[in-house]
PDB file of N, CA and C in Angstrom:
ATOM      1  N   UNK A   1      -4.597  23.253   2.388  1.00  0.00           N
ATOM      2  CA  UNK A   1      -5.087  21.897   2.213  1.00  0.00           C
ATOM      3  C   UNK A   1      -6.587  21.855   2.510  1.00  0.00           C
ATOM      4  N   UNK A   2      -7.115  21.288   1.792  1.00  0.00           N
ATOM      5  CA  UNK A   2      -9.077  20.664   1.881  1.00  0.00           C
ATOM      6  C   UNK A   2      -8.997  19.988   3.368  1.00  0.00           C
ATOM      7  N   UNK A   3     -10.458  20.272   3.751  1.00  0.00           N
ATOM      8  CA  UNK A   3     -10.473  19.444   5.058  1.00  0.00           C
ATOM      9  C   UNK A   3     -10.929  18.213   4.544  1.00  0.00           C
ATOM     10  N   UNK A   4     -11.158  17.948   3.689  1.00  0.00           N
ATOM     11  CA  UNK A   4     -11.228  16.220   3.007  1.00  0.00           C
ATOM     12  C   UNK A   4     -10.300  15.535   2.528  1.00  0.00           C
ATOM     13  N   UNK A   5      -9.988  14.649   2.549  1.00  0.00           N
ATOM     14  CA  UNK A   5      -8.863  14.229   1.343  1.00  0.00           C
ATOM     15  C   UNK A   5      -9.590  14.655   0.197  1.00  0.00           C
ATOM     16  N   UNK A   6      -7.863  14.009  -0.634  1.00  0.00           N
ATOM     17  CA  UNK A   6      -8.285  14.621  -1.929  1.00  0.00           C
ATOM     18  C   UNK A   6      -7.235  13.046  -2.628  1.00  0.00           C
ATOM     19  N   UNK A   7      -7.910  12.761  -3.646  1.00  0.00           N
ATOM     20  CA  UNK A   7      -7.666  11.415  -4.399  1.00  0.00           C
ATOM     21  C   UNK A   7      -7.502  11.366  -5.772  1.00  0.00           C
ATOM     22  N   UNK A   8      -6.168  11.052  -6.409  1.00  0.00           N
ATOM     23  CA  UNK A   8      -5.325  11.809  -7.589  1.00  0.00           C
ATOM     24  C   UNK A   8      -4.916  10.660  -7.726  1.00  0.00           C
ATOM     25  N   UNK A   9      -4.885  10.506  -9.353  1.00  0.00           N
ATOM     26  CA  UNK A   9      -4.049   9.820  -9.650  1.00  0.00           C
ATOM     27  C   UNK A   9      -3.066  10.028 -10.135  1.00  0.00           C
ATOM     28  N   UNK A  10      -2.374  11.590 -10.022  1.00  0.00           N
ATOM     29  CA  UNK A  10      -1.310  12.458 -10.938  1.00  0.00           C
ATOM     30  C   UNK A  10      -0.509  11.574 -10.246  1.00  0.00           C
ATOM     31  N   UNK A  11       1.290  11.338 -10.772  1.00  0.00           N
ATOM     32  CA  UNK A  11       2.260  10.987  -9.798  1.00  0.00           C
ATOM     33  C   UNK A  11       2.831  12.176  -9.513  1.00  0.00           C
ATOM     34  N   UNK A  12       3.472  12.101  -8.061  1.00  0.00           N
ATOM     35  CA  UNK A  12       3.847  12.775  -7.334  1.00  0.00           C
ATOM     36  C   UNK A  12       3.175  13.813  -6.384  1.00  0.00           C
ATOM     37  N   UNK A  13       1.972  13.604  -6.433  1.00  0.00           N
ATOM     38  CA  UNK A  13       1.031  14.813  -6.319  1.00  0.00           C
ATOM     39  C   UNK A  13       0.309  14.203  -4.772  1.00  0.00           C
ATOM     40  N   UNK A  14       0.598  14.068  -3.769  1.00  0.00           N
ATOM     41  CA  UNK A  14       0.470  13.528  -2.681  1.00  0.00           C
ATOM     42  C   UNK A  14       0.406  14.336  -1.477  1.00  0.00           C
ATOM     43  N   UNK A  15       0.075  14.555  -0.415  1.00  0.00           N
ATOM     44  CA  UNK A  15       0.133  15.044   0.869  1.00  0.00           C
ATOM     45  C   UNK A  15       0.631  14.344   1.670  1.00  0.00           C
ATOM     46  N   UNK A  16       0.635  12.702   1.827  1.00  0.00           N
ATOM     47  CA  UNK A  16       1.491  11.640   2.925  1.00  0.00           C
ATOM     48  C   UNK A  16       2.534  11.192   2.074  1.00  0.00           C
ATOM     49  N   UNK A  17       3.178  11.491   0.954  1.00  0.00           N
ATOM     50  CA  UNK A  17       4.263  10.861   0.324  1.00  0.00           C
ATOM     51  C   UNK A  17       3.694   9.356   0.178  1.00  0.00           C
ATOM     52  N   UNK A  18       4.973   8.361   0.462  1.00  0.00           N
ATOM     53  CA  UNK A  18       4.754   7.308  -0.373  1.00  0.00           C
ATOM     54  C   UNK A  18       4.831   7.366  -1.907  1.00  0.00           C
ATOM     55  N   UNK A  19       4.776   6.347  -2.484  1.00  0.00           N
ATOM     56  CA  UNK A  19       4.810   5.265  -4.042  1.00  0.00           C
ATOM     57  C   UNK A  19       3.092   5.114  -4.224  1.00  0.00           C
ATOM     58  N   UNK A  20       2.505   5.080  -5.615  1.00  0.00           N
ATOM     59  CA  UNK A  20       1.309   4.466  -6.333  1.00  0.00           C
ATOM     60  C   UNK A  20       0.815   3.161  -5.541  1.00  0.00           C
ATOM     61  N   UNK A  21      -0.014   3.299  -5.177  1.00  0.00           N
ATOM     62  CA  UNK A  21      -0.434   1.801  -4.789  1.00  0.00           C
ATOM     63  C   UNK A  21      -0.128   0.842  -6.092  1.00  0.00           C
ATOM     64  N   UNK A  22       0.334  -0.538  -5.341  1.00  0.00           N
ATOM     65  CA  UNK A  22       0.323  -1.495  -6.260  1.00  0.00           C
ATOM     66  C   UNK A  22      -0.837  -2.244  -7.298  1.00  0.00           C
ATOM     67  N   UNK A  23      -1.120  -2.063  -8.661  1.00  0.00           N
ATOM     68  CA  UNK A  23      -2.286  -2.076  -9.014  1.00  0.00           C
ATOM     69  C   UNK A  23      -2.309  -3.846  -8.987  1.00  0.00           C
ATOM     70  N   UNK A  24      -4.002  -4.230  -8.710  1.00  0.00           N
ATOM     71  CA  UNK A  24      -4.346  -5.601  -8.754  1.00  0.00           C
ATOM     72  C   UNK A  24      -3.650  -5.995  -7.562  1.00  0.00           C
ATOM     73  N   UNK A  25      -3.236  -5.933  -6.372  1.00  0.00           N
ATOM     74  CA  UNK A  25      -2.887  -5.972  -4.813  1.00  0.00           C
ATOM     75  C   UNK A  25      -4.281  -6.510  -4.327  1.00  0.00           C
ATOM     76  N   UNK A  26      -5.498  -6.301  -4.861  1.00  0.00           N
ATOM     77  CA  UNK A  26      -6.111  -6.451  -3.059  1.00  0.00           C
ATOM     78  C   UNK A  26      -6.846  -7.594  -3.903  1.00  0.00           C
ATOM     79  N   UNK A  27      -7.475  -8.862  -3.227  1.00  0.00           N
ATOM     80  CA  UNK A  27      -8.467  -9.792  -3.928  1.00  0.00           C
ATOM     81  C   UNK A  27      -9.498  -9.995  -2.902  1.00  0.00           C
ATOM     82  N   UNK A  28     -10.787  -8.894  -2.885  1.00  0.00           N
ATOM     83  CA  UNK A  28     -11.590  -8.402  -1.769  1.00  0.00           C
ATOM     84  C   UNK A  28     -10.807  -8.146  -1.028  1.00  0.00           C
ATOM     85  N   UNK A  29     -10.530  -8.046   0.548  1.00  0.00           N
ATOM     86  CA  UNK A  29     -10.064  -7.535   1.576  1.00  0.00           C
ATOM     87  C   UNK A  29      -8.905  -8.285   1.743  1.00  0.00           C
ATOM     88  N   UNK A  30      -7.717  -8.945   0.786  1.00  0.00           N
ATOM     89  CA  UNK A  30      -6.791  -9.554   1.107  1.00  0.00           C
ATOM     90  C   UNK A  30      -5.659  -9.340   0.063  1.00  0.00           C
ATOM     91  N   UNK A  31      -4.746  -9.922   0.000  1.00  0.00           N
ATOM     92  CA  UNK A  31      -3.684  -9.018  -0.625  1.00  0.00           C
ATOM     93  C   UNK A  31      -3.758 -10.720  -1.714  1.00  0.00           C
ATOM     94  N   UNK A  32      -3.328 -10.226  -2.895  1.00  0.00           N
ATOM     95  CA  UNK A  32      -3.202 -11.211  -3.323  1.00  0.00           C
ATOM     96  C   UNK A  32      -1.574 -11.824  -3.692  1.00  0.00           C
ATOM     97  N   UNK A  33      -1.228 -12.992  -3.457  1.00  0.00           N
ATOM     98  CA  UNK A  33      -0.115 -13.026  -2.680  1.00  0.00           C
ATOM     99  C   UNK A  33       1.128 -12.966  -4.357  1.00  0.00           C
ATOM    100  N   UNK A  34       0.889 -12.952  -5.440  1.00  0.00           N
ATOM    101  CA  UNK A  34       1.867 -12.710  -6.318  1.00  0.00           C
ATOM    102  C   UNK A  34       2.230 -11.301  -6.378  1.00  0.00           C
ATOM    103  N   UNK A  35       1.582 -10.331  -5.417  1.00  0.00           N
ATOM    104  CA  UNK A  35       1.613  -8.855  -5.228  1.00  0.00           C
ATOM    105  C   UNK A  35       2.331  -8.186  -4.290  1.00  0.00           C
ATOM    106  N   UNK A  36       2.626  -9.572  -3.257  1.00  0.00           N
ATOM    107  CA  UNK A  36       3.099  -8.972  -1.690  1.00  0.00           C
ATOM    108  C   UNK A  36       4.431  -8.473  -1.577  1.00  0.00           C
ATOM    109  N   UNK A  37       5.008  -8.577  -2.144  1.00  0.00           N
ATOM    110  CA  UNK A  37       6.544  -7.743  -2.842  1.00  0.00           C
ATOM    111  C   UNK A  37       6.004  -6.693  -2.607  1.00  0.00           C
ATOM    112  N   UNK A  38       5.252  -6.463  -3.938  1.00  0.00           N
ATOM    113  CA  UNK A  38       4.861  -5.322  -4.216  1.00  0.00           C
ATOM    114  C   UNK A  38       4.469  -4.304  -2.869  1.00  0.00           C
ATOM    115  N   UNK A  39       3.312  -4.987  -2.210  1.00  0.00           N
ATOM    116  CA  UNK A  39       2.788  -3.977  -1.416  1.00  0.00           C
ATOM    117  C   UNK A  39       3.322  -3.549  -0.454  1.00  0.00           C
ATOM    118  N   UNK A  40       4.635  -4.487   0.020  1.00  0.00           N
ATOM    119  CA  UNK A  40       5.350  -4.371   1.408  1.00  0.00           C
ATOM    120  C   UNK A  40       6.453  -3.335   0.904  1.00  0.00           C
ATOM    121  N   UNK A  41       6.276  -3.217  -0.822  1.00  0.00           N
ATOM    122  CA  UNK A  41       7.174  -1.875  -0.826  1.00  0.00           C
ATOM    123  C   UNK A  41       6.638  -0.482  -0.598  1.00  0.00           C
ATOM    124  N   UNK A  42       5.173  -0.911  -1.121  1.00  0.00           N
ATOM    125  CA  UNK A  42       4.085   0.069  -0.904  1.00  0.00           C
ATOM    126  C   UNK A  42       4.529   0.798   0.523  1.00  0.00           C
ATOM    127  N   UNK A  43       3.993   0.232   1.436  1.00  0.00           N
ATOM    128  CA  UNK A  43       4.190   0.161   2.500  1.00  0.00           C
ATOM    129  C   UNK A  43       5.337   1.154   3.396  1.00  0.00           C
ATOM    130  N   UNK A  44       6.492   0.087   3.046  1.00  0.00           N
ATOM    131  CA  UNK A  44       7.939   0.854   3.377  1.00  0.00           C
ATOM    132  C   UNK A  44       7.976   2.463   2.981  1.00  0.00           C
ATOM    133  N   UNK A  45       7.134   2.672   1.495  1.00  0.00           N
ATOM    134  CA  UNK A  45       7.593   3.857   0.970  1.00  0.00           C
ATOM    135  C   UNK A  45       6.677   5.450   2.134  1.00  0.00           C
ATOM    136  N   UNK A  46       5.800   4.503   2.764  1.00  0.00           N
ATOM    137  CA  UNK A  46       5.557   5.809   4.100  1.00  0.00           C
ATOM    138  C   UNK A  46       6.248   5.657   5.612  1.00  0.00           C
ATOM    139  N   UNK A  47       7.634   5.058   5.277  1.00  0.00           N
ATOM    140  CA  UNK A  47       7.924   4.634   6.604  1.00  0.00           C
ATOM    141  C   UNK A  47       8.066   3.303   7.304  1.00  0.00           C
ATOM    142  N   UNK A  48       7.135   2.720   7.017  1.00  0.00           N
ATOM    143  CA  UNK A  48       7.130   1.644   8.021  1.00  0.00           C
ATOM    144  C   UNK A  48       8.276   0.542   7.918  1.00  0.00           C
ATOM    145  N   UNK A  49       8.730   0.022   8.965  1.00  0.00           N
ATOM    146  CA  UNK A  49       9.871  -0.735   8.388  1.00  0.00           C
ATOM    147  C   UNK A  49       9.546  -2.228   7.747  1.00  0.00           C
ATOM    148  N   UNK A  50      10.899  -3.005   7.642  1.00  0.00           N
ATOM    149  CA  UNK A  50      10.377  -4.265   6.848  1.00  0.00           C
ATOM    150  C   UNK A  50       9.379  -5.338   7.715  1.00  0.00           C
ATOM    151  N   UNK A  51      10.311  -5.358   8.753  1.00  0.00           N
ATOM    152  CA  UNK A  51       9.029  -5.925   9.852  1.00  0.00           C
ATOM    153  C   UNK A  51       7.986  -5.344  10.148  1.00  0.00           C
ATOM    154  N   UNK A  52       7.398  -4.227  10.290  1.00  0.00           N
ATOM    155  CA  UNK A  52       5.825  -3.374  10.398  1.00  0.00           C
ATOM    156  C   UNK A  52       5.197  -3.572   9.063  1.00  0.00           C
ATOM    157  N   UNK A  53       6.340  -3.748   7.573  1.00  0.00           N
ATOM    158  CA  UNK A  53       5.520  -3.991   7.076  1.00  0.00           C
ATOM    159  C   UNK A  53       4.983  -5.208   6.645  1.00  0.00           C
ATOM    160  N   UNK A  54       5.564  -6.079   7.076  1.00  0.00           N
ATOM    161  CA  UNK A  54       5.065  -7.558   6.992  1.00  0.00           C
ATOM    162  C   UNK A  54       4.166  -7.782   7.916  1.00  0.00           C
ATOM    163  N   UNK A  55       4.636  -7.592   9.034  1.00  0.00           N
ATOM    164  CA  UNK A  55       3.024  -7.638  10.068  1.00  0.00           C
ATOM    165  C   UNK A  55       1.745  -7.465   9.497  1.00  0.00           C
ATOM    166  N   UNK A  56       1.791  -6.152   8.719  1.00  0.00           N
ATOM    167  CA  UNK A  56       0.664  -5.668   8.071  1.00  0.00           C
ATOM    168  C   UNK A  56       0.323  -6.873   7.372  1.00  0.00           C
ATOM    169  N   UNK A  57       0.715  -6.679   6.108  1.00  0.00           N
ATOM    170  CA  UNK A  57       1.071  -8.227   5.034  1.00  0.00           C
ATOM    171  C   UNK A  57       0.044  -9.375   5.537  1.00  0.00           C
ATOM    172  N   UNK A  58       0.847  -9.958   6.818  1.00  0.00           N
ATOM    173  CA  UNK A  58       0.143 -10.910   7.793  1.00  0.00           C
ATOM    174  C   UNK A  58      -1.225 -10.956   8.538  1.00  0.00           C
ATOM    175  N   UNK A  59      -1.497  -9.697   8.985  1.00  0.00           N
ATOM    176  CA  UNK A  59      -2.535  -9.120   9.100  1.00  0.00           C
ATOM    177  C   UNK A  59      -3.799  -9.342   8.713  1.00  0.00           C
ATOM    178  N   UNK A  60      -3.225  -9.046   7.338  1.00  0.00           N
ATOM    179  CA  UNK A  60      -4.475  -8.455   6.237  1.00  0.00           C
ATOM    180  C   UNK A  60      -4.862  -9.867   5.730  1.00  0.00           C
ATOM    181  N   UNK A  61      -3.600 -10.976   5.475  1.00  0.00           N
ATOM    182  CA  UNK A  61      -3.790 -12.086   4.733  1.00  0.00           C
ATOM    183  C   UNK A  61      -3.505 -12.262   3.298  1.00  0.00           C
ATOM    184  N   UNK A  62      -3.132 -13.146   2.731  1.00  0.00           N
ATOM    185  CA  UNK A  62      -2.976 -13.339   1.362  1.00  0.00           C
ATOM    186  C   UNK A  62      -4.041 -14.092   0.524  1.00  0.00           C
ATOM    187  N   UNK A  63      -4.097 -14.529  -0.228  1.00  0.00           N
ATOM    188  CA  UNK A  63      -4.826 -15.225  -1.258  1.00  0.00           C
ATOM    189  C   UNK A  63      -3.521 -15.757  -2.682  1.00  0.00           C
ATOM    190  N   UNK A  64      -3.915 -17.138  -2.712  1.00  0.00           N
ATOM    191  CA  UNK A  64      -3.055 -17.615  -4.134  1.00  0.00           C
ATOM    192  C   UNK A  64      -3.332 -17.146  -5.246  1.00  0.00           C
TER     193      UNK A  64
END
């Protein structure tokens, strides 16, 4: 492995696992909220559970 990351858009081609980020998710630094499904699956898919990943969710903030 590179001592840098490395940033792919192949699928499957990952070092932390997880799912594709959800595309159109962020609106500047906030999630935009017809997406948050989406990202809290994002999310789940490295682990975190449904509550860690809503915290996050909450966190970060939404936008309409």
């Amino acid at each position: 492995m590179p001592d840098t990351p490395t940033h792919t858009y192949i699928e499957g081609y990952s070092a932390t696992g997880g799912e594709g980020p959800p595309i159109s998710a962020l609106h500047g630094e906030t999630i935009f909220a017809p997406k948050r499904d989406a990202v809290i699956r994002f999310l789940k898919s490295f682990g975190l559970s449904d509550d860690e990943a809503a915290e996050v969710v909450r966190r970060v903030g939404t936008v309409p």
